[in-house]
C-alpha atoms as a PDB file:
ATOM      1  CA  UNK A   1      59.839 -66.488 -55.356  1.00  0.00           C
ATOM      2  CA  UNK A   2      59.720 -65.734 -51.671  1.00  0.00           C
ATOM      3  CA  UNK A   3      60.525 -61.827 -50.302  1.00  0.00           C
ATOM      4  CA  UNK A   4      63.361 -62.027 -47.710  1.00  0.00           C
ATOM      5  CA  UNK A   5      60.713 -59.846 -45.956  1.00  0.00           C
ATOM      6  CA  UNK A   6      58.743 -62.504 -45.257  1.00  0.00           C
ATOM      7  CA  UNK A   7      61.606 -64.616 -43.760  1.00  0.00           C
ATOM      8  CA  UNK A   8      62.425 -64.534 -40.043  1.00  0.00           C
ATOM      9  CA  UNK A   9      65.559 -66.330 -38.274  1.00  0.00           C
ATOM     10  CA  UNK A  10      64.007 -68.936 -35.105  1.00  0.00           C
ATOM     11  CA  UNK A  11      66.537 -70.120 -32.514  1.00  0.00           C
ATOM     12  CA  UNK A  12      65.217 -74.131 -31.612  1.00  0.00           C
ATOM     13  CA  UNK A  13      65.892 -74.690 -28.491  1.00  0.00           C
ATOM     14  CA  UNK A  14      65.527 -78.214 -28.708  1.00  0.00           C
ATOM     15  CA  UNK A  15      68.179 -78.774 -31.468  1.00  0.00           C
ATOM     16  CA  UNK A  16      70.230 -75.229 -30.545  1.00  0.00           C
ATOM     17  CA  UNK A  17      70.380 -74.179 -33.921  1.00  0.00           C
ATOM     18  CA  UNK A  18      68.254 -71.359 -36.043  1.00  0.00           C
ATOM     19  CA  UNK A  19      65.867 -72.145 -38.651  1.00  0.00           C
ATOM     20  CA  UNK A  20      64.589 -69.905 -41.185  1.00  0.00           C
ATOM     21  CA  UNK A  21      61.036 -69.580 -41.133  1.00  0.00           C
ATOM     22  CA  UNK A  22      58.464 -68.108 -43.503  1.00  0.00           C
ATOM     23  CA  UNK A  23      55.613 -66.454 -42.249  1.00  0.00           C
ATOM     24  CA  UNK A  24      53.137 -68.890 -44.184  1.00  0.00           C
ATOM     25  CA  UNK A  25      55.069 -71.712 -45.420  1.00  0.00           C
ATOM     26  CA  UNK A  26      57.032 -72.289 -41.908  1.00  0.00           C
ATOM     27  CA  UNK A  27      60.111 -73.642 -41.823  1.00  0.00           C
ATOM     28  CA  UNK A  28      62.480 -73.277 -44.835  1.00  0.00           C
ATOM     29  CA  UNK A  29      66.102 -75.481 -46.170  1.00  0.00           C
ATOM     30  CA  UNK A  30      67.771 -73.346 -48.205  1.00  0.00           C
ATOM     31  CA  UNK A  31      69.847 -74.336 -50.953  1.00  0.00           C
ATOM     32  CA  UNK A  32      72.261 -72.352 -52.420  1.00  0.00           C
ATOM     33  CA  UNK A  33      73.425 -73.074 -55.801  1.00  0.00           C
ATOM     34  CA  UNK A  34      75.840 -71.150 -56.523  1.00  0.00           C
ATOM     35  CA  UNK A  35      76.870 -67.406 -57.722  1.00  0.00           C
ATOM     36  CA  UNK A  36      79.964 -66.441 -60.058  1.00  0.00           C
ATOM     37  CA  UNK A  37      81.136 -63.580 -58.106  1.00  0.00           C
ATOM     38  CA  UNK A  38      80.028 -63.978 -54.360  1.00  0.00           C
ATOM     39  CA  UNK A  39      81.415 -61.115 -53.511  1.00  0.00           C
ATOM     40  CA  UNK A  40      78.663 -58.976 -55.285  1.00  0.00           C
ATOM     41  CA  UNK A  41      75.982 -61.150 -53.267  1.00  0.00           C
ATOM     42  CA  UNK A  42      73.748 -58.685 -51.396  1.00  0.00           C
ATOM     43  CA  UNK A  43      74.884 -58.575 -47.412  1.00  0.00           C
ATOM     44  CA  UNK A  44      71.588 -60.798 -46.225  1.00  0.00           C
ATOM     45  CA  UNK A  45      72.102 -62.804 -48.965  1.00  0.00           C
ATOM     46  CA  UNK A  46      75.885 -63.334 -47.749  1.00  0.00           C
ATOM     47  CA  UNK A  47      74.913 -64.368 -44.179  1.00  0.00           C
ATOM     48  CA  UNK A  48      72.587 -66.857 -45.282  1.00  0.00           C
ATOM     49  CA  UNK A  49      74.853 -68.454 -47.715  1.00  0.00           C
ATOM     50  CA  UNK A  50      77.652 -68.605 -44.346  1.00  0.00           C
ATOM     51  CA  UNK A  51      75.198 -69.797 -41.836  1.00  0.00           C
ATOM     52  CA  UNK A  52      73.479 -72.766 -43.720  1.00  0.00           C
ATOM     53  CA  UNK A  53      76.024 -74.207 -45.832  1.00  0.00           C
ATOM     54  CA  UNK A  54      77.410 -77.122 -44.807  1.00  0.00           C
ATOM     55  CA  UNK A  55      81.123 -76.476 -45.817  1.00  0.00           C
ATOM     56  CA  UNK A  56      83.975 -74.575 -44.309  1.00  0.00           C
ATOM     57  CA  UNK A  57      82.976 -71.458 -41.721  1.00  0.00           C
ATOM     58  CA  UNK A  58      85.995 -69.047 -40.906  1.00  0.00           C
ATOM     59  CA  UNK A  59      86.261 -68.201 -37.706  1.00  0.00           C
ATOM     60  CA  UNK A  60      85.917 -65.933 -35.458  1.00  0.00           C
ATOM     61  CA  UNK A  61      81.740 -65.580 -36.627  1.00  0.00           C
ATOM     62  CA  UNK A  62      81.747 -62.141 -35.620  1.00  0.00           C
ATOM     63  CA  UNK A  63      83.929 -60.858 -38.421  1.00  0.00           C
ATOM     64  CA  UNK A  64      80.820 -61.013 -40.860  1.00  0.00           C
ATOM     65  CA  UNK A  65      78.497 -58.974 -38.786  1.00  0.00           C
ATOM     66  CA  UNK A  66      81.472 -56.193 -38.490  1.00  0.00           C
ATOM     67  CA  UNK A  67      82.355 -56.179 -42.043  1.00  0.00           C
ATOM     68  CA  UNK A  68      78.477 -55.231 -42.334  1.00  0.00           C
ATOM     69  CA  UNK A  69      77.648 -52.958 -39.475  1.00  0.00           C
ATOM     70  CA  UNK A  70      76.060 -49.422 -40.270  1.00  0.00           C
ATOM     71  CA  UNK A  71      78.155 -46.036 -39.805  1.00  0.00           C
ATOM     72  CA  UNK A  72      75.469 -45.408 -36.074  1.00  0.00           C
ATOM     73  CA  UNK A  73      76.469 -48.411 -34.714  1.00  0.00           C
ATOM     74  CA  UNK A  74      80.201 -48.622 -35.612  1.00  0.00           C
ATOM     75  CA  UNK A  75      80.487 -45.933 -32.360  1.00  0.00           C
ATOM     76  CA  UNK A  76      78.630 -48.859 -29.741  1.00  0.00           C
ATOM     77  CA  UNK A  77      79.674 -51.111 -27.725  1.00  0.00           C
ATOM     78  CA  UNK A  78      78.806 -54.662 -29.459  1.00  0.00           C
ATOM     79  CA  UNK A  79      78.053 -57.649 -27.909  1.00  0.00           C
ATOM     80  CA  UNK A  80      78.272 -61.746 -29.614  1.00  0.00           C
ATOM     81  CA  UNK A  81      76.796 -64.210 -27.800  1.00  0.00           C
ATOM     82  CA  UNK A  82      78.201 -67.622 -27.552  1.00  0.00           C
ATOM     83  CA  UNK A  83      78.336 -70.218 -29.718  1.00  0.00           C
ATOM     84  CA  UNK A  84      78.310 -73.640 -29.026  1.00  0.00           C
ATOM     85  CA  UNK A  85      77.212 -77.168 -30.795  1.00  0.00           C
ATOM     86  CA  UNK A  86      75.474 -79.014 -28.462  1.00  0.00           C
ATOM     87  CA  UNK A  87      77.539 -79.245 -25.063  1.00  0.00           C
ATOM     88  CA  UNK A  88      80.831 -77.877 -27.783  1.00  0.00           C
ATOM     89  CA  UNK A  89      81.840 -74.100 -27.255  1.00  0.00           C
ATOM     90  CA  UNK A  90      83.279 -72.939 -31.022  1.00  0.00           C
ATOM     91  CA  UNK A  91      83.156 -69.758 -29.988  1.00  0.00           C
ATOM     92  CA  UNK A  92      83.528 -67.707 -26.770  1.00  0.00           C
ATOM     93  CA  UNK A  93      81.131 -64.349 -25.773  1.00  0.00           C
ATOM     94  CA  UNK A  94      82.488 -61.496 -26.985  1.00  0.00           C
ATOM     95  CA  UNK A  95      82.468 -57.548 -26.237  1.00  0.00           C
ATOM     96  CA  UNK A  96      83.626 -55.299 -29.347  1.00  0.00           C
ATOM     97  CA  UNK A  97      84.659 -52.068 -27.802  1.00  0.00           C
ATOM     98  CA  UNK A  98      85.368 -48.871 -29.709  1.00  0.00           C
ATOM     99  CA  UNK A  99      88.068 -46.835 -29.005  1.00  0.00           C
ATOM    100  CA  UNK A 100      85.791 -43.745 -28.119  1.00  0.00           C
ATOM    101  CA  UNK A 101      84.193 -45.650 -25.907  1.00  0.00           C
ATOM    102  CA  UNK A 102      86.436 -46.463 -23.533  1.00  0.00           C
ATOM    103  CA  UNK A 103      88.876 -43.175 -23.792  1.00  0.00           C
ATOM    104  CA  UNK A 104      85.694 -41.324 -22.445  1.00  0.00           C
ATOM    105  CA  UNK A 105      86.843 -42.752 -18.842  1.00  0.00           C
ATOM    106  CA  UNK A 106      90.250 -41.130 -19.190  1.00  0.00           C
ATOM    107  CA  UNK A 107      90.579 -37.760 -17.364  1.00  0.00           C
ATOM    108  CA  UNK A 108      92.983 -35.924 -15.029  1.00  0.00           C
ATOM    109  CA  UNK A 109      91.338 -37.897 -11.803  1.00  0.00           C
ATOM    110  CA  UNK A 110      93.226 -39.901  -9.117  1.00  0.00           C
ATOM    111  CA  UNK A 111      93.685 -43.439  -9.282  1.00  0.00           C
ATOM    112  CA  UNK A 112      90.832 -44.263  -7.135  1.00  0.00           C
ATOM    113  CA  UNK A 113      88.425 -41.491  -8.809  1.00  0.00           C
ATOM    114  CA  UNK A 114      89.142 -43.569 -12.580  1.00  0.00           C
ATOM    115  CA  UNK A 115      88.973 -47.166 -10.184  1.00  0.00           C
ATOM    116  CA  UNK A 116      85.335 -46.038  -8.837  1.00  0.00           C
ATOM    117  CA  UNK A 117      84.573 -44.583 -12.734  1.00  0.00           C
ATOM    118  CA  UNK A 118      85.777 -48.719 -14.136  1.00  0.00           C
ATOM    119  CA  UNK A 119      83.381 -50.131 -11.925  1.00  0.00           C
ATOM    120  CA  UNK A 120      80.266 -47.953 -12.905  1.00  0.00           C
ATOM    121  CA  UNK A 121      81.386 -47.818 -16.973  1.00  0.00           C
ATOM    122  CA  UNK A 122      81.428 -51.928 -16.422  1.00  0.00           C
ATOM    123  CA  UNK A 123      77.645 -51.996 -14.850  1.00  0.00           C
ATOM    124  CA  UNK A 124      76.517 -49.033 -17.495  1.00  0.00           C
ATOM    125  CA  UNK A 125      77.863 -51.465 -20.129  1.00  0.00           C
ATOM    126  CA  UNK A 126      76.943 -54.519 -19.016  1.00  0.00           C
ATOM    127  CA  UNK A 127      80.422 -55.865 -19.284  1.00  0.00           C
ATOM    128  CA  UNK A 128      82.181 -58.629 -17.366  1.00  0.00           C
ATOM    129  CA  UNK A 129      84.791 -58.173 -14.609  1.00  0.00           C
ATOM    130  CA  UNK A 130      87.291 -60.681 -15.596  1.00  0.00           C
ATOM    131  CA  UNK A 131      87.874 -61.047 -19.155  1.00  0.00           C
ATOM    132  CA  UNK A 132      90.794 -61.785 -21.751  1.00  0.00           C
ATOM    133  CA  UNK A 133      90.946 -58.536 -24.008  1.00  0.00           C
ATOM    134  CA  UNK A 134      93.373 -57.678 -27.114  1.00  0.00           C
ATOM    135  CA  UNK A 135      93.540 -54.195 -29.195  1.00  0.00           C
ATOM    136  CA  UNK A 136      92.944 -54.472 -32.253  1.00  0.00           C
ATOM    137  CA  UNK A 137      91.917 -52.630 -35.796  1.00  0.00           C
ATOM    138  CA  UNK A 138      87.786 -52.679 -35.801  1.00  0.00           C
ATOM    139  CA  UNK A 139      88.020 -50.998 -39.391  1.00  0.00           C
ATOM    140  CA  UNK A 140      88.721 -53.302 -42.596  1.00  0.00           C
ATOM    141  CA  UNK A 141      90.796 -50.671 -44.167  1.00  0.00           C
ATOM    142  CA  UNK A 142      92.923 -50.529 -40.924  1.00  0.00           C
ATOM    143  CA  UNK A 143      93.513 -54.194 -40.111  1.00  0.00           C
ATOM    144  CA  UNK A 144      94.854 -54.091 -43.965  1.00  0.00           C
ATOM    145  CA  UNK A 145      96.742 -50.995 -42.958  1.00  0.00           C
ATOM    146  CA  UNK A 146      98.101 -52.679 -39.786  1.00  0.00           C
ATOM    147  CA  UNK A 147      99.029 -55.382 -41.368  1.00  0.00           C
ATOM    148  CA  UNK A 148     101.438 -53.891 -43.942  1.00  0.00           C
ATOM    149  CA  UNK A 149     102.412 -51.230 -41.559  1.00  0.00           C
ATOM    150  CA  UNK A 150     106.544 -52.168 -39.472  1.00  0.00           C
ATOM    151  CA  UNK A 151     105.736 -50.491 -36.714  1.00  0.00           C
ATOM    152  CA  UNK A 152     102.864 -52.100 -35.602  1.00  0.00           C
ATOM    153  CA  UNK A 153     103.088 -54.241 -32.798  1.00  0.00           C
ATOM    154  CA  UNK A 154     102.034 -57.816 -33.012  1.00  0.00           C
ATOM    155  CA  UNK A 155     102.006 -58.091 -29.191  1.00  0.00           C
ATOM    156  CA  UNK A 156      99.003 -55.499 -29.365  1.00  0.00           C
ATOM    157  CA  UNK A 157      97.138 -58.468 -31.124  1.00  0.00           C
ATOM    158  CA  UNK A 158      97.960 -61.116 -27.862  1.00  0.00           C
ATOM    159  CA  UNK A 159      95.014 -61.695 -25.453  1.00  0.00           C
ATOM    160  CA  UNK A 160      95.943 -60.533 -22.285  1.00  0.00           C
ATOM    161  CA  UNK A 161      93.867 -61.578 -18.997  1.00  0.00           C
ATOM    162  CA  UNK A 162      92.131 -58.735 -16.915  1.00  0.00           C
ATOM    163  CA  UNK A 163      90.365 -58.226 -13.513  1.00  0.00           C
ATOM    164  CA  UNK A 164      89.046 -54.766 -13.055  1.00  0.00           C
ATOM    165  CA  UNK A 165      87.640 -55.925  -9.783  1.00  0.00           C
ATOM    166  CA  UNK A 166      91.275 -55.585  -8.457  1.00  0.00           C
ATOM    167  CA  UNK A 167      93.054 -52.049  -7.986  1.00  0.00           C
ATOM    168  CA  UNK A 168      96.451 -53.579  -9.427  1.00  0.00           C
ATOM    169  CA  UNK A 169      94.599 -54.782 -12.665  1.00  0.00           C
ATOM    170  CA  UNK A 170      92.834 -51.815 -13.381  1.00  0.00           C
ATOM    171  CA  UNK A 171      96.157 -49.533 -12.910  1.00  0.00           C
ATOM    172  CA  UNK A 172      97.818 -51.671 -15.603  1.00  0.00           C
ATOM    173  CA  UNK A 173      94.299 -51.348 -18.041  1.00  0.00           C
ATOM    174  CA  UNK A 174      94.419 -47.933 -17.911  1.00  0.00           C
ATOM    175  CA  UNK A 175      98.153 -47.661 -18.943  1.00  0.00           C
ATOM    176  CA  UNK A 176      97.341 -49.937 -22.011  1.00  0.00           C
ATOM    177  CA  UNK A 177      94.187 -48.207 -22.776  1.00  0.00           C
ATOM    178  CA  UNK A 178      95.677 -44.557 -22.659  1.00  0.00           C
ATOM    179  CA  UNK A 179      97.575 -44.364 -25.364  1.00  0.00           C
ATOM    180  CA  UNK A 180      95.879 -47.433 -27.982  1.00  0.00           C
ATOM    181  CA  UNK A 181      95.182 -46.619 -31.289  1.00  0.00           C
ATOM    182  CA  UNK A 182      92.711 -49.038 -32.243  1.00  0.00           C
ATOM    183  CA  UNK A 183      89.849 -50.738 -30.156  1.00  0.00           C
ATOM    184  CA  UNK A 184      89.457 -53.644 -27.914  1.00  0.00           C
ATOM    185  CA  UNK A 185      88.137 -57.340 -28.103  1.00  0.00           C
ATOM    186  CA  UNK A 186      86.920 -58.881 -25.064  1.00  0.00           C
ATOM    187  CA  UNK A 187      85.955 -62.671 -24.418  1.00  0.00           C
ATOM    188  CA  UNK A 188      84.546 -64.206 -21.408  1.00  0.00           C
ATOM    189  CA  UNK A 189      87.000 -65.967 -18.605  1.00  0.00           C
ATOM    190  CA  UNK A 190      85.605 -69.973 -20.150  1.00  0.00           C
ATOM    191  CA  UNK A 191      86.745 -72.161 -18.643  1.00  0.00           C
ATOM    192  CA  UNK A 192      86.204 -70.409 -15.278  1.00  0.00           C
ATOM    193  CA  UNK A 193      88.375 -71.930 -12.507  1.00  0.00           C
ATOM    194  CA  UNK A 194      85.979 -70.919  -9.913  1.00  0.00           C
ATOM    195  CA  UNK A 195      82.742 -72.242 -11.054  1.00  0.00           C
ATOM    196  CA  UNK A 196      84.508 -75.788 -12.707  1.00  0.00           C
ATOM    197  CA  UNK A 197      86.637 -77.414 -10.073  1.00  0.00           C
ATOM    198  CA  UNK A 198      87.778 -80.891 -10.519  1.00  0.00           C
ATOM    199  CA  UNK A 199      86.203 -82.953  -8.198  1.00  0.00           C
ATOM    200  CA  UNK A 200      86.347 -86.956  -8.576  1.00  0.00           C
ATOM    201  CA  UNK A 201      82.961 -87.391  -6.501  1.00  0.00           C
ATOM    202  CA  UNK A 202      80.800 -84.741  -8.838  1.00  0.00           C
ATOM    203  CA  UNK A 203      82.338 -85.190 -11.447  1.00  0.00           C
ATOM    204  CA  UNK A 204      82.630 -81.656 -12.250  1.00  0.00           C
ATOM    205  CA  UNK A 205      84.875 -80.293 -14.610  1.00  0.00           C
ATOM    206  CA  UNK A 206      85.436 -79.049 -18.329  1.00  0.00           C
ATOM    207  CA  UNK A 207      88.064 -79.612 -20.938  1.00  0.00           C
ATOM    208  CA  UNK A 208      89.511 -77.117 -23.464  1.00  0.00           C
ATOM    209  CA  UNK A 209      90.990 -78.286 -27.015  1.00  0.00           C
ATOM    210  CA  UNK A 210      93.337 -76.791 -29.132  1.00  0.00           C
ATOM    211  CA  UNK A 211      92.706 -78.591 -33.177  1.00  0.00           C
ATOM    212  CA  UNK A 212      95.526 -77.752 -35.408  1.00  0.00           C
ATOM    213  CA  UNK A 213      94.636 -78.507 -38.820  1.00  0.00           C
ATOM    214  CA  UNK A 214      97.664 -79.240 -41.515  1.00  0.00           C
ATOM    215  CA  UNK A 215      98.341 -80.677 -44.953  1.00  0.00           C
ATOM    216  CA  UNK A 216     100.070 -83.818 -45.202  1.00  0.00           C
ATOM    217  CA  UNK A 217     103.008 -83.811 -47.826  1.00  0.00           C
ATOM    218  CA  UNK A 218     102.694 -86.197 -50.292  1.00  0.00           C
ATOM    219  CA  UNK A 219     106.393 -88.003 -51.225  1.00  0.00           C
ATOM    220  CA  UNK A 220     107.267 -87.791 -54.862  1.00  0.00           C
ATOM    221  CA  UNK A 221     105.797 -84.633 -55.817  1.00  0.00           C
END
């Protein structure tokens, strides 16, 4: 038997990907075989089942450290790295932001007192300037609750693009932001426009790809 104590998680930077280690034996394959109720599995014991299998991984990643977090850091301001295989991004950086978090900048100040406020709250935070955000739940019980609830707006759930670098943008963030319920999601601006240009003598450029998976219907049946 070997104490999950012992274990440690190693990023590779030669083959981007982490390895579990053990602190004698070195590096480790885990192979799970199985459990009747997964459910019940202890929460390391979850993540290592989701990160080394070789089957199906929901997406967005994120969503298993959340389900997870402790009540201290449920009031912080989380950030996810991204995720990509090889030159491959599955999954953009992201910014969790609590709703206390960000109604702590609301106040009766002028619009260029809350614009000059944006800009230090963004370097206090280490946050990006331009960034796609949507509000949504950040509590299980009320994305459930959302979900079953008619009033709630599914255009709160739609990314939306934001500069708080510009006056204009940050006029329209703090309308949204005043009166939101829930909290916000932020991914970086990737592709960037400004940093990949098309150019036919570099070469320089990206490409984005939208897979839609679906079930082919068989005839007959």
């Amino acid at each position: 038997k070997l104490s999950s104590y012992d274990l440690s998680l190693v990023f590779d930077k030669n083959t981007k990907r982490l390895v579990l280690r053990h602190n004698k034996i070195g590096k480790i394959n885990p192979f799970y075989i199985g459990y009747l109720t997964p459910f019940y599995l202890p929460s390391l014991q979850k993540y290592l089942t989701h990160i080394f299998q070789s089957g199906y991984i929901g997406l967005p990643f994120h969503i298993y450290n959340e389900l997870n977090l402790p009540p201290e850091e449920k009031l912080s301001i989380r950030k996810y790295g991204r995720i990509t295989i090889g030159n491959v991004v599955i999954q953009r950086k992201k910014w969790v932001i609590p709703r206390q978090r960000f109604l702590e900048l609301e106040a009766n100040m002028s619009e260029m007192q809350y614009f000059y406020n944006i800009q230090k709250w963004i370097l206090e935070n280490d946050l990006p300037t331009k960034f796609f955000f949507k509000m949504v739940p950040l509590e299980y019980k009320d994305l459930v609750k959302s979900q079953d609830d008619d009033n709630y707006e599914n255009t709160d759930a739609k990314p939306l693009y934001m500069d708080l670098s510009n006056p204009i943008f940050v006029k329209v963030f703090r309308k949204l932001t005043t009166t939101i319920k829930y909290g916000l999601l932020i991914e970086e601006v990737l592709p960037d426009l400004g940093e990949y240009i098309d150019n036919s003598e570099q070469e320089n450029y990206v490409e984005e790809y939208i897979l839609e998976l679906t079930q082919k219907v068989c005839k007959g049946i």
